[in-house]
PDB file of N, CA and C in Angstrom:
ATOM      1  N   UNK A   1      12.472   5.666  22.900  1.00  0.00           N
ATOM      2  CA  UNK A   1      13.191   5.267  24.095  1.00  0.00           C
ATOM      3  C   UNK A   1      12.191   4.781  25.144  1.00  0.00           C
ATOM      4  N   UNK A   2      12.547   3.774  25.783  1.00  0.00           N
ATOM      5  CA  UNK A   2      11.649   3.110  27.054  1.00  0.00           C
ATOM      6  C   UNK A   2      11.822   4.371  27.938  1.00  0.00           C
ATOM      7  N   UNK A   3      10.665   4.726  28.939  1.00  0.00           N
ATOM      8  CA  UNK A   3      10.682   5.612  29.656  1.00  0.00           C
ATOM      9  C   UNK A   3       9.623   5.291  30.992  1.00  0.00           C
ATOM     10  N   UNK A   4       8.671   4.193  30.427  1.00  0.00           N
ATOM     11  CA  UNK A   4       7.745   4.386  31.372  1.00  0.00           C
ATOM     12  C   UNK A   4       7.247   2.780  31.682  1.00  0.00           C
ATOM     13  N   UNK A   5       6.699   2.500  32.729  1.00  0.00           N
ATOM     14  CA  UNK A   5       6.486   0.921  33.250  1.00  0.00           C
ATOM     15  C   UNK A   5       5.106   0.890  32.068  1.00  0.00           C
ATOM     16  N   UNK A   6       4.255   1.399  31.991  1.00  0.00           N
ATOM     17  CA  UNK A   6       3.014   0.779  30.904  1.00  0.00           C
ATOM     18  C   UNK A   6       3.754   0.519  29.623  1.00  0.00           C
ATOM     19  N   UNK A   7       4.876   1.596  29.165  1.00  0.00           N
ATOM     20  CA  UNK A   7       5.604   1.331  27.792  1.00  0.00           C
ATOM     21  C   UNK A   7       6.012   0.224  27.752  1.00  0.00           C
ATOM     22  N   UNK A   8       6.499  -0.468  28.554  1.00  0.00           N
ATOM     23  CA  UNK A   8       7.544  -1.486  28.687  1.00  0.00           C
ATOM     24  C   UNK A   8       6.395  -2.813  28.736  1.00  0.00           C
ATOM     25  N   UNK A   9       5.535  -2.735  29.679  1.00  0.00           N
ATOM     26  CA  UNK A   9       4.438  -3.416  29.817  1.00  0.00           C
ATOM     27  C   UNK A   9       3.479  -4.132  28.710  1.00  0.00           C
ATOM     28  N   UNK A  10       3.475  -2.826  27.815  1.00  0.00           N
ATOM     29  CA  UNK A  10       2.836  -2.893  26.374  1.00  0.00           C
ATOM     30  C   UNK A  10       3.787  -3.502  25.352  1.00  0.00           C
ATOM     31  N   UNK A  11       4.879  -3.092  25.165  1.00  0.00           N
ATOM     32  CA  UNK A  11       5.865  -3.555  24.613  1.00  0.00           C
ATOM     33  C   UNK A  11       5.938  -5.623  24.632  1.00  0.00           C
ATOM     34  N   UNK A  12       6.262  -5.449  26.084  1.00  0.00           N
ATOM     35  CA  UNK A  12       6.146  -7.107  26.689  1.00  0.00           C
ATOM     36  C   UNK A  12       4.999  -7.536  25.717  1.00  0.00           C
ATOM     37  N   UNK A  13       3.707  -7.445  25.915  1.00  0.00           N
ATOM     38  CA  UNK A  13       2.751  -7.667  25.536  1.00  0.00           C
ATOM     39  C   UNK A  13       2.320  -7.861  23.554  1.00  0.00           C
ATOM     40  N   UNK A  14       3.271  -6.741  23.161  1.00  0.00           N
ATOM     41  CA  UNK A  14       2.982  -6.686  21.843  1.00  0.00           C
ATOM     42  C   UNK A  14       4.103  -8.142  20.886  1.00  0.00           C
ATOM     43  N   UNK A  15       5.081  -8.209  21.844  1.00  0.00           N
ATOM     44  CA  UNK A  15       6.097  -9.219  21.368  1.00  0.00           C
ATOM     45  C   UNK A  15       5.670 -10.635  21.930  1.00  0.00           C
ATOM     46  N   UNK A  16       4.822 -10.664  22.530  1.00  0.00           N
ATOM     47  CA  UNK A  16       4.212 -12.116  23.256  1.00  0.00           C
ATOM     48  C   UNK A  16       4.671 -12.878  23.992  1.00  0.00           C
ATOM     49  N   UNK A  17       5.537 -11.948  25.249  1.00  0.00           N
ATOM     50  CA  UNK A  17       6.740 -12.619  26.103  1.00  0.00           C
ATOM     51  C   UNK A  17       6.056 -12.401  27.103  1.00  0.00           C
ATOM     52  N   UNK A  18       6.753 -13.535  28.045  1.00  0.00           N
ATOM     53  CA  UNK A  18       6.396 -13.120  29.772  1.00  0.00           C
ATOM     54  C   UNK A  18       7.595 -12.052  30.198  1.00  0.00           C
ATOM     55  N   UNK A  19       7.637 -11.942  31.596  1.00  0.00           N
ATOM     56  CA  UNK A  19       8.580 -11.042  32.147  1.00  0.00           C
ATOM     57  C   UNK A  19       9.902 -11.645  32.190  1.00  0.00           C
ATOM     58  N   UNK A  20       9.681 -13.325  32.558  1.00  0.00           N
ATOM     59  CA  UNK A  20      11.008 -13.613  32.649  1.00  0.00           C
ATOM     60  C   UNK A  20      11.655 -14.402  30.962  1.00  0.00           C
ATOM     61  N   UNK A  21      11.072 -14.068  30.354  1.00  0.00           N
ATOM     62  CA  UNK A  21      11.329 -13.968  28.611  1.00  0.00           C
ATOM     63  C   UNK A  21      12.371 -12.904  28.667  1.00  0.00           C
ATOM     64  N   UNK A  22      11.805 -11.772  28.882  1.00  0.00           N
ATOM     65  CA  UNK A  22      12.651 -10.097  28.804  1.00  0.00           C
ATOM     66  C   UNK A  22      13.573 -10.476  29.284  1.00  0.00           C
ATOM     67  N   UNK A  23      13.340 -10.674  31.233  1.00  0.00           N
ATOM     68  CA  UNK A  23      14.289 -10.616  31.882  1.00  0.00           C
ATOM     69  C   UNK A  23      15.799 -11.445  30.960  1.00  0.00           C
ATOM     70  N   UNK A  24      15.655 -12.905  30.654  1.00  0.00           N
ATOM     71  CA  UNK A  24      16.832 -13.891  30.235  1.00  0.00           C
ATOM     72  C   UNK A  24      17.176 -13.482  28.815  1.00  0.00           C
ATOM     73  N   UNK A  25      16.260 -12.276  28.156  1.00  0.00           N
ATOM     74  CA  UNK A  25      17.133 -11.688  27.093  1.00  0.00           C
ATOM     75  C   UNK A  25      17.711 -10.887  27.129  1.00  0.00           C
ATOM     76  N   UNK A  26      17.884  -9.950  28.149  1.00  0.00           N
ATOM     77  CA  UNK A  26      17.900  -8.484  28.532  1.00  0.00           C
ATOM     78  C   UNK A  26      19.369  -8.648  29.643  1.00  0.00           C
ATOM     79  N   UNK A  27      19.081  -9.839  30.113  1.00  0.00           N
ATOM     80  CA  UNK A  27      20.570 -10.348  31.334  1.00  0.00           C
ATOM     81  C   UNK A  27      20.520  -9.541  32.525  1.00  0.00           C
ATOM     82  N   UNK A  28      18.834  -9.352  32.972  1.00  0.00           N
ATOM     83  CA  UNK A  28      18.444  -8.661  34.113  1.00  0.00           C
ATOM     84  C   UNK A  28      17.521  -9.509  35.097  1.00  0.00           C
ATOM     85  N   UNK A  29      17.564  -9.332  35.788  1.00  0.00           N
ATOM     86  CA  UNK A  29      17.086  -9.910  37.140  1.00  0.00           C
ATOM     87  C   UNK A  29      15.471  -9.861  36.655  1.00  0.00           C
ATOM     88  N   UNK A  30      14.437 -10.827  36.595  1.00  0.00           N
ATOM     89  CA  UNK A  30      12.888 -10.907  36.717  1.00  0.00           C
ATOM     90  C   UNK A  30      12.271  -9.668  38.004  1.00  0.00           C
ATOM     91  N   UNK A  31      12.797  -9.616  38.728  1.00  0.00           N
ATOM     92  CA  UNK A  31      12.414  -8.545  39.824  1.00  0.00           C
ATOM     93  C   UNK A  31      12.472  -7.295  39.115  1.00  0.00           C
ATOM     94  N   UNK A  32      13.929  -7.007  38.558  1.00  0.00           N
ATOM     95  CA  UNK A  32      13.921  -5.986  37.728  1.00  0.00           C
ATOM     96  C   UNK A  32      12.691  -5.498  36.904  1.00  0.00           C
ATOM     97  N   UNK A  33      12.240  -6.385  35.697  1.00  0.00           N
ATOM     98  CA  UNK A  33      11.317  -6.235  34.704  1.00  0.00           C
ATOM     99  C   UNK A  33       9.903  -6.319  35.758  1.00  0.00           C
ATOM    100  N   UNK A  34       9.795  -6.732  36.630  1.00  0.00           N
ATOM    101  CA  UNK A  34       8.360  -6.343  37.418  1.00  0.00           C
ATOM    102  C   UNK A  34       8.442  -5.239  37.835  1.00  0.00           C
ATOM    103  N   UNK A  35       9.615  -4.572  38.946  1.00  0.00           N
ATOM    104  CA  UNK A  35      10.066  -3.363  39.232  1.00  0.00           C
ATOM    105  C   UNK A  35       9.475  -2.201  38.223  1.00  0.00           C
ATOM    106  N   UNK A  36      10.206  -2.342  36.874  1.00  0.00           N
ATOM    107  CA  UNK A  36      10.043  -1.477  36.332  1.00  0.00           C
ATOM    108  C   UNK A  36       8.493  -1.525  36.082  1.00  0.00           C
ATOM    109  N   UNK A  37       7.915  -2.119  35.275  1.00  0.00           N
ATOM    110  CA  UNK A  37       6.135  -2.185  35.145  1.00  0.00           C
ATOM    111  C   UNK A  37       5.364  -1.584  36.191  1.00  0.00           C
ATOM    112  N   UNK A  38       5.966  -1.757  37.522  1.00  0.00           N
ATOM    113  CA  UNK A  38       5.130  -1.356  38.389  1.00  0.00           C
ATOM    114  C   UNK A  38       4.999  -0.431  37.999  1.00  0.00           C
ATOM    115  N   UNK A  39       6.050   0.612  37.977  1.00  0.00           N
ATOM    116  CA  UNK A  39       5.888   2.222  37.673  1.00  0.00           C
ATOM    117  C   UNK A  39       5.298   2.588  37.174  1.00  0.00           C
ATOM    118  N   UNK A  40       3.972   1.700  36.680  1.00  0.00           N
ATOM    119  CA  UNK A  40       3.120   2.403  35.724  1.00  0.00           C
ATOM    120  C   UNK A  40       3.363   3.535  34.681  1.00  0.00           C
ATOM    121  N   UNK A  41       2.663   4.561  35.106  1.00  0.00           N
ATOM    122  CA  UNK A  41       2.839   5.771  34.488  1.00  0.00           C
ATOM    123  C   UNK A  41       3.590   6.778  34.651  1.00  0.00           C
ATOM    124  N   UNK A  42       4.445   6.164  35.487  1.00  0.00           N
ATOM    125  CA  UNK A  42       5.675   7.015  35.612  1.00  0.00           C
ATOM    126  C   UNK A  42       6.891   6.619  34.933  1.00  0.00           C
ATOM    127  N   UNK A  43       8.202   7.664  35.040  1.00  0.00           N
ATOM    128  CA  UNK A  43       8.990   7.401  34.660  1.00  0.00           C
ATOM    129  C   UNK A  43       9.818   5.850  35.503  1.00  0.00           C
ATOM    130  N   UNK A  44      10.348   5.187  34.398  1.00  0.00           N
ATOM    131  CA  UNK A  44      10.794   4.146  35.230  1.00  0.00           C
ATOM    132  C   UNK A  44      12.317   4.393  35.812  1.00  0.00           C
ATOM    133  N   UNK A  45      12.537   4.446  37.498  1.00  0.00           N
ATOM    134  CA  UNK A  45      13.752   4.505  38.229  1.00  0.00           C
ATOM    135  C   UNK A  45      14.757   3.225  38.158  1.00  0.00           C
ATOM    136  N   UNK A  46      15.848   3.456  38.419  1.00  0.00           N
ATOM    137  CA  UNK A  46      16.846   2.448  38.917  1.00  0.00           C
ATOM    138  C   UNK A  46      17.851   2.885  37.752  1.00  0.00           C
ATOM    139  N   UNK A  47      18.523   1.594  37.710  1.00  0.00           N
ATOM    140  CA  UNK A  47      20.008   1.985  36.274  1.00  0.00           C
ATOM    141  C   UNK A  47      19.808   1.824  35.251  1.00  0.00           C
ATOM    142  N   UNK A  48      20.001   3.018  34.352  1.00  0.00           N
ATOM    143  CA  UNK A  48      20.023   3.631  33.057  1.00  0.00           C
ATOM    144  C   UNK A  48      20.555   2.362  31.873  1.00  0.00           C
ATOM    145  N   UNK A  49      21.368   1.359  32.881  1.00  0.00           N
ATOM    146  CA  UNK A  49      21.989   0.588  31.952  1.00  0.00           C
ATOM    147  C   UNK A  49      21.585  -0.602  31.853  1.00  0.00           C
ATOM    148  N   UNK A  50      20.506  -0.857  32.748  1.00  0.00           N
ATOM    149  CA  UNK A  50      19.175  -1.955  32.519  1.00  0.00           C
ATOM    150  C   UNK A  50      18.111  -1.956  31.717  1.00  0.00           C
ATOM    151  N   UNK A  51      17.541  -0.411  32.038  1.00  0.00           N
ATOM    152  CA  UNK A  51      16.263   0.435  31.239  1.00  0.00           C
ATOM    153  C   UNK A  51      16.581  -0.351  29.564  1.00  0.00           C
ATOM    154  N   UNK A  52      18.714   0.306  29.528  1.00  0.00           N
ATOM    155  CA  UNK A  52      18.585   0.045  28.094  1.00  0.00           C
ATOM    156  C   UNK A  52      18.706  -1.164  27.437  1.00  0.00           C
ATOM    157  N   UNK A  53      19.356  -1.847  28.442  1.00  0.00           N
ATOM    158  CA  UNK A  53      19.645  -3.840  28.243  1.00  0.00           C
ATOM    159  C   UNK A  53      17.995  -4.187  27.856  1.00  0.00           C
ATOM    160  N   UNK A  54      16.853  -3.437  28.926  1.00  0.00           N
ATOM    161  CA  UNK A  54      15.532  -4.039  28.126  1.00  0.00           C
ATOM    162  C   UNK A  54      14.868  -3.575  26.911  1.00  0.00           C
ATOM    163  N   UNK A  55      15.266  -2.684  26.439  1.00  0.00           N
ATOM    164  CA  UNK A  55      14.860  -1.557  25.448  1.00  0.00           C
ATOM    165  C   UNK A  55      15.310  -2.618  24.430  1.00  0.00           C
ATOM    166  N   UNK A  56      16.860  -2.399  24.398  1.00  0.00           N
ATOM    167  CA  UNK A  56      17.450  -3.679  23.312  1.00  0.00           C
ATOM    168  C   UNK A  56      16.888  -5.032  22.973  1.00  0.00           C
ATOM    169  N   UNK A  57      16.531  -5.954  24.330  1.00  0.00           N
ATOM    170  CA  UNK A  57      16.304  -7.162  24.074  1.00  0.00           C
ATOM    171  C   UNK A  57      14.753  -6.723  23.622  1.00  0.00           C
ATOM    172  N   UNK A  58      14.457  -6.011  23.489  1.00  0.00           N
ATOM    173  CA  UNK A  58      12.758  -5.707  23.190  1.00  0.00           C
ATOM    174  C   UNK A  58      12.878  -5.256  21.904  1.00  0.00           C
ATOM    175  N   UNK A  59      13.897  -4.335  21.146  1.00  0.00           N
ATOM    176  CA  UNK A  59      14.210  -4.426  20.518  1.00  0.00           C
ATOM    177  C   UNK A  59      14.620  -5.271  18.950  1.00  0.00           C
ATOM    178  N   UNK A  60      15.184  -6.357  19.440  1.00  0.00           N
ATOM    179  CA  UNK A  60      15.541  -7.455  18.938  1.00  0.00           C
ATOM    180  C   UNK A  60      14.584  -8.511  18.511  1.00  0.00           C
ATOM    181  N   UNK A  61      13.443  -8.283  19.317  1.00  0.00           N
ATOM    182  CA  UNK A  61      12.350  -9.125  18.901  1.00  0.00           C
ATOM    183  C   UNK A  61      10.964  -8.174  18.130  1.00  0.00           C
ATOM    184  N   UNK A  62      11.377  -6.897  17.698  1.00  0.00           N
ATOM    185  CA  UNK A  62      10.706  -6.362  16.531  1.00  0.00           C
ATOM    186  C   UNK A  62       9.720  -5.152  16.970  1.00  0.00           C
ATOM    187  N   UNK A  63      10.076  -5.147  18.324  1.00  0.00           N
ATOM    188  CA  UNK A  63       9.319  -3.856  19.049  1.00  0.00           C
ATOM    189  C   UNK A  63      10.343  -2.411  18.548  1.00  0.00           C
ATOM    190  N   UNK A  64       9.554  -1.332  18.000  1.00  0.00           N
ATOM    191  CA  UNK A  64      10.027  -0.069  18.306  1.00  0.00           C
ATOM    192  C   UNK A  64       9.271   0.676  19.104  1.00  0.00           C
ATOM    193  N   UNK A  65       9.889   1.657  19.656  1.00  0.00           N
ATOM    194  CA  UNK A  65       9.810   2.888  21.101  1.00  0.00           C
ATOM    195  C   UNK A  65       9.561   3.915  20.124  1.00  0.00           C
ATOM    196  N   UNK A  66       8.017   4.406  20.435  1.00  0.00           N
ATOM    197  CA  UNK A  66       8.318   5.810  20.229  1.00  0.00           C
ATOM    198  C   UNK A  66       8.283   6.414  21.672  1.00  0.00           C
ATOM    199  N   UNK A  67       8.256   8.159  21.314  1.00  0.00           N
ATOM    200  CA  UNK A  67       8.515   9.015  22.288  1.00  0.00           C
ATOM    201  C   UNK A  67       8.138  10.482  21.412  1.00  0.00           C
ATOM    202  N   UNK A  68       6.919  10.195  20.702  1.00  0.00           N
ATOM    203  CA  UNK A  68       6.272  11.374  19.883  1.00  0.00           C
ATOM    204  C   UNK A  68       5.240  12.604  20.912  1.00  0.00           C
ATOM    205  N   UNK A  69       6.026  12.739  21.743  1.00  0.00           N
ATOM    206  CA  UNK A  69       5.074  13.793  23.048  1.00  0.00           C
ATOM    207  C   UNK A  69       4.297  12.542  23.923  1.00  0.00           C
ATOM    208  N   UNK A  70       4.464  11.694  23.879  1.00  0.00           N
ATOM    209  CA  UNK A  70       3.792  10.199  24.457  1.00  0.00           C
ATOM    210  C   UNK A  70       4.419   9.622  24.545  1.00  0.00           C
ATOM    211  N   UNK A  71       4.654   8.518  25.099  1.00  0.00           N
ATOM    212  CA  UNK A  71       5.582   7.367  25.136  1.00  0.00           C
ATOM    213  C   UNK A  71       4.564   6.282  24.641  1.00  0.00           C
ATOM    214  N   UNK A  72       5.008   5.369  23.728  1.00  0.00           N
ATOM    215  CA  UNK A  72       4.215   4.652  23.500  1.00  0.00           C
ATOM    216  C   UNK A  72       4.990   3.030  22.719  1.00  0.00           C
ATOM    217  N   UNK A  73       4.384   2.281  21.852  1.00  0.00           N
ATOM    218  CA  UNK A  73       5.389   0.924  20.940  1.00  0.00           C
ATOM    219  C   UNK A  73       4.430   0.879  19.866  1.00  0.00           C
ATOM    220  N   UNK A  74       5.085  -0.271  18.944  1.00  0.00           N
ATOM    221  CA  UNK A  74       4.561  -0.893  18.148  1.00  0.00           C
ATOM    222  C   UNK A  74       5.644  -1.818  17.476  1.00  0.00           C
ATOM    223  N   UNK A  75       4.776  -2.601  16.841  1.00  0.00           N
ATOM    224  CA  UNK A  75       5.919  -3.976  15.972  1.00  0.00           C
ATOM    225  C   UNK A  75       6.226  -3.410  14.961  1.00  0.00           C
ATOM    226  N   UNK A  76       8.168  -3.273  14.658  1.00  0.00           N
ATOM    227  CA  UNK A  76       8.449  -2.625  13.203  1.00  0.00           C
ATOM    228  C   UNK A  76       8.190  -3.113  11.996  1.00  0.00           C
ATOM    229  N   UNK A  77       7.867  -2.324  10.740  1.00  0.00           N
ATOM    230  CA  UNK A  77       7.166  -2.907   9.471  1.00  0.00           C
ATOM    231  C   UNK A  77       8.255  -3.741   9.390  1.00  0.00           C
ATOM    232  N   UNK A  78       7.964  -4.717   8.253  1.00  0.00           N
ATOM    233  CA  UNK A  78       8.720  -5.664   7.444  1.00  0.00           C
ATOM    234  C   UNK A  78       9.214  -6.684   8.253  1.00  0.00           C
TER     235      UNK A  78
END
């Protein structure tokens, strides 16, 4: 599960998108997806039902979320 602005950050990064890539897959505002990153290492605030609109569209392009005592990503096999 997305939880944290570096997760999301890294994520962005591992799928080779900009922010407003996420943002126009995700059907969230570009402010949003900076918003959240900021948060660095914290948990990321605002609505639960954005967090997951980006989780999904991040999703979709071959990123999985872990959450093994860390929050962390990687690109799924196959």
């Amino acid at each position: 599960m997305l939880t944290i602005g570096n997760q999301l950050k890294a994520a962005r990064a591992l799928a080779g998108l900009e922010q407003k890539d996420v943002a126009e897959a995700s059907g969230v505002h570009v402010n949003t997806i900076r918003s959240m990153e900021a948060s660095g290492s914290a948990p990321i605030s605002g609505r639960a039902q954005n967090v997951h609109a980006v989780q999904r569209a991040l999703e979709a392009k071959g990123i999985e979320f872990l959450n093994h005592g860390q929050p962390g990503v990687r690109l799924k096999a196959g």
